[in-house]
Protein backbone atom coordinates (compact mmCIF):
# COMPACT_ATOMS: atom_id res chain seq x y z
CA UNK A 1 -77.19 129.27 -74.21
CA UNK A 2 -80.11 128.92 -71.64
CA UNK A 3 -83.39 130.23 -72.18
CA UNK A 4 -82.79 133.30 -69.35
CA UNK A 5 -86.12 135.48 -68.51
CA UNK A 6 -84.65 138.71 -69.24
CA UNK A 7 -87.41 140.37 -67.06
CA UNK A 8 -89.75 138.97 -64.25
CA UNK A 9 -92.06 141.16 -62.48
CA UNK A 10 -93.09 140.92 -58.68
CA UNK A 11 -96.07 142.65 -57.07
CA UNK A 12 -96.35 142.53 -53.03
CA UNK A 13 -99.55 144.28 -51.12
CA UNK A 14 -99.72 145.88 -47.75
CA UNK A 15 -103.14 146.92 -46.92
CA UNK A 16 -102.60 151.00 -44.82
CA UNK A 17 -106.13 151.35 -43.74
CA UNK A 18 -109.15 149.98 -42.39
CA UNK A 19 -112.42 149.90 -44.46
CA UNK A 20 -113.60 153.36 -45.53
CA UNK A 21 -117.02 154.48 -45.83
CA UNK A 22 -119.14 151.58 -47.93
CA UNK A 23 -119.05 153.70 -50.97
CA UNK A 24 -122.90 152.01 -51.91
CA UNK A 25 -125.62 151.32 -50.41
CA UNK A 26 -125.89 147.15 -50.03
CA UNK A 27 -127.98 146.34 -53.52
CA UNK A 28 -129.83 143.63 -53.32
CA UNK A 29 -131.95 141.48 -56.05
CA UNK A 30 -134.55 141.02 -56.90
CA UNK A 31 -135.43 144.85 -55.50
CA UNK A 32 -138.31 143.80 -53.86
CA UNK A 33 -136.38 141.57 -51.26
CA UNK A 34 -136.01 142.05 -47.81
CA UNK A 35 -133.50 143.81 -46.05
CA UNK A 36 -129.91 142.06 -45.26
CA UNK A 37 -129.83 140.25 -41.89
CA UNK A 38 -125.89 140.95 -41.49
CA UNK A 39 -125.22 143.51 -39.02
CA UNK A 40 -122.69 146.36 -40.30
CA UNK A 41 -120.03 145.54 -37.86
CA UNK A 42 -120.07 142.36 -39.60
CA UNK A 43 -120.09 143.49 -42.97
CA UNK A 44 -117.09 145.45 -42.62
CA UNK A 45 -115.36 142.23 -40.32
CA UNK A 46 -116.04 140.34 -43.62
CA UNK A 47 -114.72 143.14 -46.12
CA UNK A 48 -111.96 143.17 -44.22
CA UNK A 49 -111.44 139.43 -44.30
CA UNK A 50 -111.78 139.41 -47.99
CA UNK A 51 -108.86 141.81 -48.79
CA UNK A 52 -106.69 140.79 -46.36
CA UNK A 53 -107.45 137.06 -47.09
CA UNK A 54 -106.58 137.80 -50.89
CA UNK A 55 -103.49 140.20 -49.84
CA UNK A 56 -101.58 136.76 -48.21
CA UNK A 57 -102.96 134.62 -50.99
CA UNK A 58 -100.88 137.19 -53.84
CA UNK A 59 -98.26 137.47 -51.59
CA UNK A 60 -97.61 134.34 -50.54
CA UNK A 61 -96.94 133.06 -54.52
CA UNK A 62 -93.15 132.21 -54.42
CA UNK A 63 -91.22 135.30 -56.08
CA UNK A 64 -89.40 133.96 -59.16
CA UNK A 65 -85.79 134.62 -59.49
CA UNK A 66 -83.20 133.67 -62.31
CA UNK A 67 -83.47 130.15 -61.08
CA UNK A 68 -81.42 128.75 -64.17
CA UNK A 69 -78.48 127.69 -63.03
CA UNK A 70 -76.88 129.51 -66.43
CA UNK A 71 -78.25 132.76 -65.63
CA UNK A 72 -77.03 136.25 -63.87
CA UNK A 73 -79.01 138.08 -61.60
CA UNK A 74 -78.54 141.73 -62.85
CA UNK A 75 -80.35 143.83 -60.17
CA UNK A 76 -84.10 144.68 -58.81
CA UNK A 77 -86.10 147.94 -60.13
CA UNK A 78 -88.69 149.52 -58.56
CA UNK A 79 -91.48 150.05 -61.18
CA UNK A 80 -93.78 151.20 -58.83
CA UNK A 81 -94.76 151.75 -54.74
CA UNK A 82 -97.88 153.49 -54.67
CA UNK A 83 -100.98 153.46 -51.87
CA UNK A 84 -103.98 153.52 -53.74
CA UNK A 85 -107.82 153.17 -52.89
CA UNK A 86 -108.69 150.03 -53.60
CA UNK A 87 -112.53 148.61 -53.70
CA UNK A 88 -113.44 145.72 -52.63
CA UNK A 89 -116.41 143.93 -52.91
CA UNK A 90 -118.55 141.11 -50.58
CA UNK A 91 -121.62 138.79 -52.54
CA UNK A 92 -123.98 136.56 -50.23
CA UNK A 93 -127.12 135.00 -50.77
CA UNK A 94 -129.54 134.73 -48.23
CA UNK A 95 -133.13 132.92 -48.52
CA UNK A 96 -136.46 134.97 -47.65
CA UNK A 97 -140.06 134.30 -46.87
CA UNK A 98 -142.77 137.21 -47.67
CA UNK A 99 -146.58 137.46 -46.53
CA UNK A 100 -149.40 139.33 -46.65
CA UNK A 101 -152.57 139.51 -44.45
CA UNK A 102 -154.51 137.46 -46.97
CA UNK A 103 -152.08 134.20 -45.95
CA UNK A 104 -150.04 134.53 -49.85
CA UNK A 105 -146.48 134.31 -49.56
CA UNK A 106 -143.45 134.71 -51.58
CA UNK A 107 -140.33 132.86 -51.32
CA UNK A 108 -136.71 132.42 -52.37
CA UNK A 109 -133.30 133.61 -52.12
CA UNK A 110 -131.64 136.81 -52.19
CA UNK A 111 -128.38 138.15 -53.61
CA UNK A 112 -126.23 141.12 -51.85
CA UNK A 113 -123.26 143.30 -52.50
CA UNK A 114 -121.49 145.11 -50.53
CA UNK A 115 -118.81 147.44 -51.54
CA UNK A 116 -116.12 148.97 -49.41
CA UNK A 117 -113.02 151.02 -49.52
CA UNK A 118 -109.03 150.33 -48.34
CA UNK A 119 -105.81 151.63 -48.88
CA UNK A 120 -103.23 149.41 -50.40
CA UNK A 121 -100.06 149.64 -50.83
CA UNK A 122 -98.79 148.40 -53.95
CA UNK A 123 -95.01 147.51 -54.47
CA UNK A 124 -94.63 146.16 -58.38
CA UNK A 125 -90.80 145.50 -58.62
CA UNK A 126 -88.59 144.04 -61.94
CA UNK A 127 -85.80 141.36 -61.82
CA UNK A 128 -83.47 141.92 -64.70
CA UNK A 129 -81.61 138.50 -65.69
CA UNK A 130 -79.28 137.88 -68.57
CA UNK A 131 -77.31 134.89 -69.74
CA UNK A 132 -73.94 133.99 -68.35
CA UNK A 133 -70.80 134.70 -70.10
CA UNK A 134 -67.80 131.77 -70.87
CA UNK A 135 -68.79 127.96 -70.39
CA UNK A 136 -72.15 126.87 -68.78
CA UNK A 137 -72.14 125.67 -65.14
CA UNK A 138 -73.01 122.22 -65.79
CA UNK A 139 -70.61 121.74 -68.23
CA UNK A 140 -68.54 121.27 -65.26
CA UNK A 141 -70.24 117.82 -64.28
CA UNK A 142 -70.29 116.72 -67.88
CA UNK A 143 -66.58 116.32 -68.48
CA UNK A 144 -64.73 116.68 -65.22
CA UNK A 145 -61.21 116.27 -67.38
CA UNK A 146 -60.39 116.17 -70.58
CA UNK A 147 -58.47 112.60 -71.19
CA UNK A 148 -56.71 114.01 -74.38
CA UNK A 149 -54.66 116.19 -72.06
CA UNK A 150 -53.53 114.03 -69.20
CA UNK A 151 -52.31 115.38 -65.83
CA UNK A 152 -49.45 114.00 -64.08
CA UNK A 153 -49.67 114.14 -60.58
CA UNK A 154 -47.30 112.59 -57.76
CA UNK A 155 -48.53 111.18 -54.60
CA UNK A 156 -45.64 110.70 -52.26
CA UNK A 157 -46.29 108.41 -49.12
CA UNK A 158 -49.79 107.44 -50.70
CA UNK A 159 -51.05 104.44 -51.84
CA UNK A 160 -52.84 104.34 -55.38
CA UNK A 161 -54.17 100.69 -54.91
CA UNK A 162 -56.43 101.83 -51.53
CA UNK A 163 -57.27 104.57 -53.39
CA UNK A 164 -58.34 103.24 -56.26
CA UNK A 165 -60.45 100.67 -54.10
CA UNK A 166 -62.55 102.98 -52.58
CA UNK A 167 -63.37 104.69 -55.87
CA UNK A 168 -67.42 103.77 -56.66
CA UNK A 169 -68.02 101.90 -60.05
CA UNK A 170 -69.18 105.19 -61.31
CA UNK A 171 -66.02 107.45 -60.45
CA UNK A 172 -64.00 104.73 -61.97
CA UNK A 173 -65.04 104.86 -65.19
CA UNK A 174 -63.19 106.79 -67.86
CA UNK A 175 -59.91 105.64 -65.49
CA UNK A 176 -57.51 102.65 -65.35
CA UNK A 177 -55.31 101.68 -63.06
CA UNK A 178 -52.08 100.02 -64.25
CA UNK A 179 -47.71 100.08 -63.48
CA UNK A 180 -45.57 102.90 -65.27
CA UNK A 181 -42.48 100.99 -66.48
């Protein structure tokens, strides 16, 4: 019998809203760096980006089936369709200079975080597949006949000879051509 998945889950996104309120203030490290240069307009354009960049990434993964050729498709359950806030959150790094009025300066780079807030819709869904019942479909391209039980079958009007001419090397074997007596 083939190895059939008996269950395979699915999850698909849909994203209902645009960015909430940034539920932080931007943190930044060390604390005693500068302010961020990015604007707010283009935080949020960014935030936005981000989920909506990883929503058609997760979505675009192929959705598995019962692909074996021996096994049923049973049906498709709905385990769950639910919007939900969802949090997202956008890291840069950006390098700063200090100085004071005595010419000392202090330099280096900057980490940021900024959080925001969407609605997404979240669809998780169940394929239920089970093994076939009787003989496996490829079985069938096995053993076409079975030569223990020959067939007899009468061609009127046709000739056996072209026939048997235009078979390939490959659909000829197992067969013989020869004269009943």
């Amino acid at each position: 019998m083939a190895d059939c998945k008996k269950r395979i889950e699915t999850r698909r996104y849909e994203r209902l809203s645009d960015l909430g309120l940034l539920t932080h203030a931007i943190v930044r490290t060390p604390a005693m760096a500068p302010l961020h240069r990015k604007s707010d307009d283009q935080i949020i354009q960014e935030l936005t980006e981000v989920i909506d960049g990883e929503i058609l990434l997760r979505n675009s993964l192929p959705r598995e089936r019962c692909q074996h050729s021996d096994c049923d498709w049973l049906g498709t359950n709905t385990v769950l369709d639910s919007p939900k806030a969802r949090t997202v959150h956008l890291t840069w790094s950006e390098d700063f200079e200090m100085r004071d009025g005595n010419g000392n300066t202090i330099s280096g780079s900057a980490s940021y975080v900024a959080y925001g807030t969407f609605s997404v819709q979240t669809k998780i869904e169940e394929d239920f597949c089970d093994e076939r019942f009787g003989s496996a479909a490829r079985d069938f391209y096995r053993k076409i006949y079975d030569p223990n039980q020959p067939t007899v079958a009468v061609t009127p009007g046709s000739d056996l000879i072209k026939f048997w001419g235009s078979l390939s090397t490959t659909e000829r074997k197992g067969l013989k051509l020869g004269k009943k007596k």
